[in-house]
N, C-alpha and C. Protein backbone atom coordinates (compact mmCIF):
# COMPACT_ATOMS: atom_id res chain seq x y z
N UNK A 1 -14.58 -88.81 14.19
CA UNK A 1 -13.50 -88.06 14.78
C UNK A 1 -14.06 -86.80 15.43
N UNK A 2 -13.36 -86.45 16.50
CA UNK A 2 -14.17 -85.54 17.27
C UNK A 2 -13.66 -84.05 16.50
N UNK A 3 -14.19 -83.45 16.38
CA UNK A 3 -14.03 -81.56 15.83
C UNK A 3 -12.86 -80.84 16.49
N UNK A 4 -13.08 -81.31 18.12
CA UNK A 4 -11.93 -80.42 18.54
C UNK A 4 -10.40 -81.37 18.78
N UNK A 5 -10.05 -82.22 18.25
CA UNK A 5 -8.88 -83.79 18.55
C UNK A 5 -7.83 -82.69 18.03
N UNK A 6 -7.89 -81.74 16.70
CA UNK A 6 -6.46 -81.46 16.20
C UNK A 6 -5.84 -79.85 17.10
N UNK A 7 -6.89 -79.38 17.91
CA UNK A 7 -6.62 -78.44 18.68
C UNK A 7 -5.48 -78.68 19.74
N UNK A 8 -5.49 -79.66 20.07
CA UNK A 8 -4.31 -79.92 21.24
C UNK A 8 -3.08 -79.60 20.77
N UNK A 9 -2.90 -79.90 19.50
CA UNK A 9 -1.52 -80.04 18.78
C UNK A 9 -1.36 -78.67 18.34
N UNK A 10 -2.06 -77.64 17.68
CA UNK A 10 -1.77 -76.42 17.80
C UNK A 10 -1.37 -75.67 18.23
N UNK A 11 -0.58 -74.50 18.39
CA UNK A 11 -0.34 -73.18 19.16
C UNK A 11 -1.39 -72.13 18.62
N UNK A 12 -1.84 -71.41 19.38
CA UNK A 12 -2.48 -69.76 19.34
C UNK A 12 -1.33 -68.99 18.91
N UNK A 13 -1.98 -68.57 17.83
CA UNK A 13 -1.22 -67.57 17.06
C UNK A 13 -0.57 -66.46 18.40
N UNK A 14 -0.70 -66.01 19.12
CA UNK A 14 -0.53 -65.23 20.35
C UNK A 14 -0.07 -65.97 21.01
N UNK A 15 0.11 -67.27 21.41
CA UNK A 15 1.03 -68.02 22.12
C UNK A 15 2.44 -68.11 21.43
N UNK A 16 2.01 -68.05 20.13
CA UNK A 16 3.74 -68.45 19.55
C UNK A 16 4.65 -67.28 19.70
N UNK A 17 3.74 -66.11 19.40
CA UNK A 17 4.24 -64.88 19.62
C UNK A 17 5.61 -64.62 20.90
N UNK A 18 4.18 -64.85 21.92
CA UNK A 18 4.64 -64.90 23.21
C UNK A 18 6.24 -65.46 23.61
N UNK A 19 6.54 -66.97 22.88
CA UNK A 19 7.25 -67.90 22.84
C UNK A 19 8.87 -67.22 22.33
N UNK A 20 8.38 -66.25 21.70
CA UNK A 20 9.66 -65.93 20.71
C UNK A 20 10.47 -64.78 21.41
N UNK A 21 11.84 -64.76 22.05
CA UNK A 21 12.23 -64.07 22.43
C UNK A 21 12.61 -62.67 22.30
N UNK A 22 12.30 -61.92 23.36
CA UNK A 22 11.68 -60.71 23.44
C UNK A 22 13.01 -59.67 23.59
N UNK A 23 14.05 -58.64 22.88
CA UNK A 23 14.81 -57.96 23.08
C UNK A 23 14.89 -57.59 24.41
N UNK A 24 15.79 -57.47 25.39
CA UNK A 24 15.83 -56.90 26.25
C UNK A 24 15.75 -55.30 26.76
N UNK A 25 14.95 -54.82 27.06
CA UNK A 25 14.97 -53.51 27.28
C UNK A 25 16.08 -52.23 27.39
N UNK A 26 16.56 -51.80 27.23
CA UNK A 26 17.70 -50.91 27.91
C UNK A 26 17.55 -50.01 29.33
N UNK A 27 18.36 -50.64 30.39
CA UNK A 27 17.98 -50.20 31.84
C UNK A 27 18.45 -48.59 31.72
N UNK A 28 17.77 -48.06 31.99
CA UNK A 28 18.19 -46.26 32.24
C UNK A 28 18.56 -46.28 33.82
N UNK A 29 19.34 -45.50 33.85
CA UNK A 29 19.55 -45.36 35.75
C UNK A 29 19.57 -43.53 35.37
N UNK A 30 18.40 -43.65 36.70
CA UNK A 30 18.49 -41.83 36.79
C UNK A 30 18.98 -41.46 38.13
N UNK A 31 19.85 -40.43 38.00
CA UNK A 31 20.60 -40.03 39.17
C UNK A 31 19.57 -39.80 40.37
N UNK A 32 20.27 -40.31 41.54
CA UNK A 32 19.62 -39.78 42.83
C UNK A 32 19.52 -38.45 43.13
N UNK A 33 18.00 -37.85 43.16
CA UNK A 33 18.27 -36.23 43.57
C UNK A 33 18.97 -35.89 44.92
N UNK A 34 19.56 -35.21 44.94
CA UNK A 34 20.48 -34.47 46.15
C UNK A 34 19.59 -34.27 47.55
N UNK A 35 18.34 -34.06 47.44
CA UNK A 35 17.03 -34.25 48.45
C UNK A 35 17.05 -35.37 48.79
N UNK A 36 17.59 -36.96 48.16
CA UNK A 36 17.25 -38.24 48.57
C UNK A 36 18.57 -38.81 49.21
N UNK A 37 19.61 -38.28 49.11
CA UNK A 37 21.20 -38.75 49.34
C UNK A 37 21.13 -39.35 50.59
N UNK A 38 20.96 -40.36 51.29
CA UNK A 38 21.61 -40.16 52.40
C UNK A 38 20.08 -40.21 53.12
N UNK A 39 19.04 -40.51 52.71
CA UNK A 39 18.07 -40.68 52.99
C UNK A 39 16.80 -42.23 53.16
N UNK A 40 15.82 -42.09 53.83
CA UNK A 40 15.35 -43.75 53.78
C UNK A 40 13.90 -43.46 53.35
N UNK A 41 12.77 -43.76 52.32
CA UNK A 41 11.56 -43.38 52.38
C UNK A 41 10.42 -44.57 53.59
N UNK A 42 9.83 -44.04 53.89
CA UNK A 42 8.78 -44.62 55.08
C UNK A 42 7.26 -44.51 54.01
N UNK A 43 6.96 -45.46 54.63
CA UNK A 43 5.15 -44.99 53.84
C UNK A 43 4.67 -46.23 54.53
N UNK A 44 3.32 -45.75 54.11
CA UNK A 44 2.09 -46.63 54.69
C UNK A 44 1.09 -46.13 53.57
N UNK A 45 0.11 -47.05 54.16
CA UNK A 45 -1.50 -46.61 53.56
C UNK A 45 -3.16 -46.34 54.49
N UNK A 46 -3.27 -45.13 53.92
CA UNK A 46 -4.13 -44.45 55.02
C UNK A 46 -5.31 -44.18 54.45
N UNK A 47 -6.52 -43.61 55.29
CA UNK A 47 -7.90 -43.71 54.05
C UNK A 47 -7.30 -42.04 53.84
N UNK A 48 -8.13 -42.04 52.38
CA UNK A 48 -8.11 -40.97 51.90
C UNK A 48 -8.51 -39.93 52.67
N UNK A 49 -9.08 -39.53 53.51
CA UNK A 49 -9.55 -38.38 54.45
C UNK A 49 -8.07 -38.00 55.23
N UNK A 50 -7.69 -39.32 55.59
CA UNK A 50 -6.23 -38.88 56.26
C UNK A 50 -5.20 -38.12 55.59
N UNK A 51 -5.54 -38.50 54.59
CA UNK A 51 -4.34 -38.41 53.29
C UNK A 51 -4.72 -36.25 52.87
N UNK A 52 -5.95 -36.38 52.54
CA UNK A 52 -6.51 -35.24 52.22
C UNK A 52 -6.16 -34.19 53.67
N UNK A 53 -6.38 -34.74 55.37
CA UNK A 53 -6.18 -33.80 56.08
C UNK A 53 -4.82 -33.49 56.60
N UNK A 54 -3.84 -34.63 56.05
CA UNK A 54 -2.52 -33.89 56.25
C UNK A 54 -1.81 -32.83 55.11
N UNK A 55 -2.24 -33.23 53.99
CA UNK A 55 -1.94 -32.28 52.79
C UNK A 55 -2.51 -30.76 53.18
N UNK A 56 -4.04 -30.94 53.62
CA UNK A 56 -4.81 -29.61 53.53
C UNK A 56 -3.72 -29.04 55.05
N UNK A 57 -3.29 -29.43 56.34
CA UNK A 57 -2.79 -28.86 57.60
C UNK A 57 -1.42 -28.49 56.94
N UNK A 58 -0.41 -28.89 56.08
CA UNK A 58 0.52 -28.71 55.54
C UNK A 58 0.51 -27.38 54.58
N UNK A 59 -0.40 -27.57 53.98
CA UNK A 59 -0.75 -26.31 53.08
C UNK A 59 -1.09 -24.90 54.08
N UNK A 60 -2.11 -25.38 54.69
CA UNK A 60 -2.62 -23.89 55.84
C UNK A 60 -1.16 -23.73 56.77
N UNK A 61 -0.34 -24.44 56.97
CA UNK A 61 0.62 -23.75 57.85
C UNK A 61 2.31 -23.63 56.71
N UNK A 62 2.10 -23.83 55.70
CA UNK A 62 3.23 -23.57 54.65
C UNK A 62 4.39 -24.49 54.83
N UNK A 63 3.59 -25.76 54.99
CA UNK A 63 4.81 -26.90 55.49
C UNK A 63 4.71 -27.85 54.01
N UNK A 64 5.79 -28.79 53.70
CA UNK A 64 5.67 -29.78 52.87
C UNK A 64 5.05 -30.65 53.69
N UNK A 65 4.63 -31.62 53.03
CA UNK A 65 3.87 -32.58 53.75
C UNK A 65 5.13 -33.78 54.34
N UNK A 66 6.37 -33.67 53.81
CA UNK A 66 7.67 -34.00 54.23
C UNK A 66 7.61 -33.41 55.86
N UNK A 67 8.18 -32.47 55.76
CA UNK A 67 7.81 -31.34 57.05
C UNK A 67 7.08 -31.83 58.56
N UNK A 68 6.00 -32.44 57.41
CA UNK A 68 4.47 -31.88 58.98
C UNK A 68 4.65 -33.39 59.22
N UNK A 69 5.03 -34.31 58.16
CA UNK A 69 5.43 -35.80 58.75
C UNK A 69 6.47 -36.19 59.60
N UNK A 70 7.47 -35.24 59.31
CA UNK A 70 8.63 -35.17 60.17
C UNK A 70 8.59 -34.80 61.57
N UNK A 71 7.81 -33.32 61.73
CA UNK A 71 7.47 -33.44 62.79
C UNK A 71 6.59 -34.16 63.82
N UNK A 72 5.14 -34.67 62.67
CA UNK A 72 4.79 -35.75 63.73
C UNK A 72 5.76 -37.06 64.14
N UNK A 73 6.53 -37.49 63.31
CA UNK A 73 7.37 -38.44 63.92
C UNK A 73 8.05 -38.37 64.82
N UNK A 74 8.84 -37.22 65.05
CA UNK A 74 9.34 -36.51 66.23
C UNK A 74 8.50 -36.42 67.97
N UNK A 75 7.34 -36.15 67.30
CA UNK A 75 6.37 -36.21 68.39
C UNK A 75 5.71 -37.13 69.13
N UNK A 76 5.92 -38.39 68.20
CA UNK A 76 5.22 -39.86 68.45
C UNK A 76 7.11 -40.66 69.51
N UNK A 77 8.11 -39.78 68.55
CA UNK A 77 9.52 -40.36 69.84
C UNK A 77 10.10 -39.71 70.62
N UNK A 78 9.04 -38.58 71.10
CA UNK A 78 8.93 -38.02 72.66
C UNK A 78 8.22 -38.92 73.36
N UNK A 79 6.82 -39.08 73.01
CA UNK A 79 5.48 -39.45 73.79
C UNK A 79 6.17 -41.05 74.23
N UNK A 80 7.14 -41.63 73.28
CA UNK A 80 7.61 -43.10 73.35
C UNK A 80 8.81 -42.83 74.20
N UNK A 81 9.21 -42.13 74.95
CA UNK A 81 10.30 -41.77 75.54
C UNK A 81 11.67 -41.72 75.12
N UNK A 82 11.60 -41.39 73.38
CA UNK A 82 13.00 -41.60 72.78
C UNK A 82 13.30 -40.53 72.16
N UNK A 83 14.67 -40.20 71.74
CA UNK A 83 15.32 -38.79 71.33
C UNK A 83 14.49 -38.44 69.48
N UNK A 84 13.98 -37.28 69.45
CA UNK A 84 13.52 -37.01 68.67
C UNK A 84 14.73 -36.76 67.73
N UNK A 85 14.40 -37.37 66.22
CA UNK A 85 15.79 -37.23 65.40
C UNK A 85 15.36 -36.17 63.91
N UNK A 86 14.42 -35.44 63.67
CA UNK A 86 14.09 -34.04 63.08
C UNK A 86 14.46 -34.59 61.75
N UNK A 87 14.34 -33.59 60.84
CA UNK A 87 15.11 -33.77 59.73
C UNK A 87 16.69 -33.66 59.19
């Protein structure tokens, strides 16, 4: 008889675990801050140098980095020939 034949029929102690139903969590809902109301978030991913030289131009001119994004967006729907919409 082969050594490993009665393994098939087993569960892993950590499989059975797994198997056994798991309480459901309790969903928390946290209020929307008053800054987000009425708002849409945008993002991308940029190399870190980008990331580092809009934070550092934001900082030297006392802008959030909200701010200095806003206005470049503004600036990219001039150059595109469309109404700039600000914050």
């Amino acid at each position: 008889m082969n050594r490993f034949a009665n393994l098939a029929d087993r569960k892993p102690k950590d499989e059975a675990k797994a198997t056994a139903p798991a309480s459901p969590s309790p969903v928390v809902q946290v209020p929307t801050p008053p800054s987000r109301v009425g708002r849409k978030a945008i993002s991308g991913y940029f190399a870190p140098e980008l990331s580092l030289a809009l934070h550092t131009c934001a900082r030297r001119h006392g802008l959030s980095l909200q701010d200095l994004m806003a206005e470049a967006f503004d600036d990219v729907l001039r150059k595109y020939g469309e109404s700039p919409i600000g914050r």
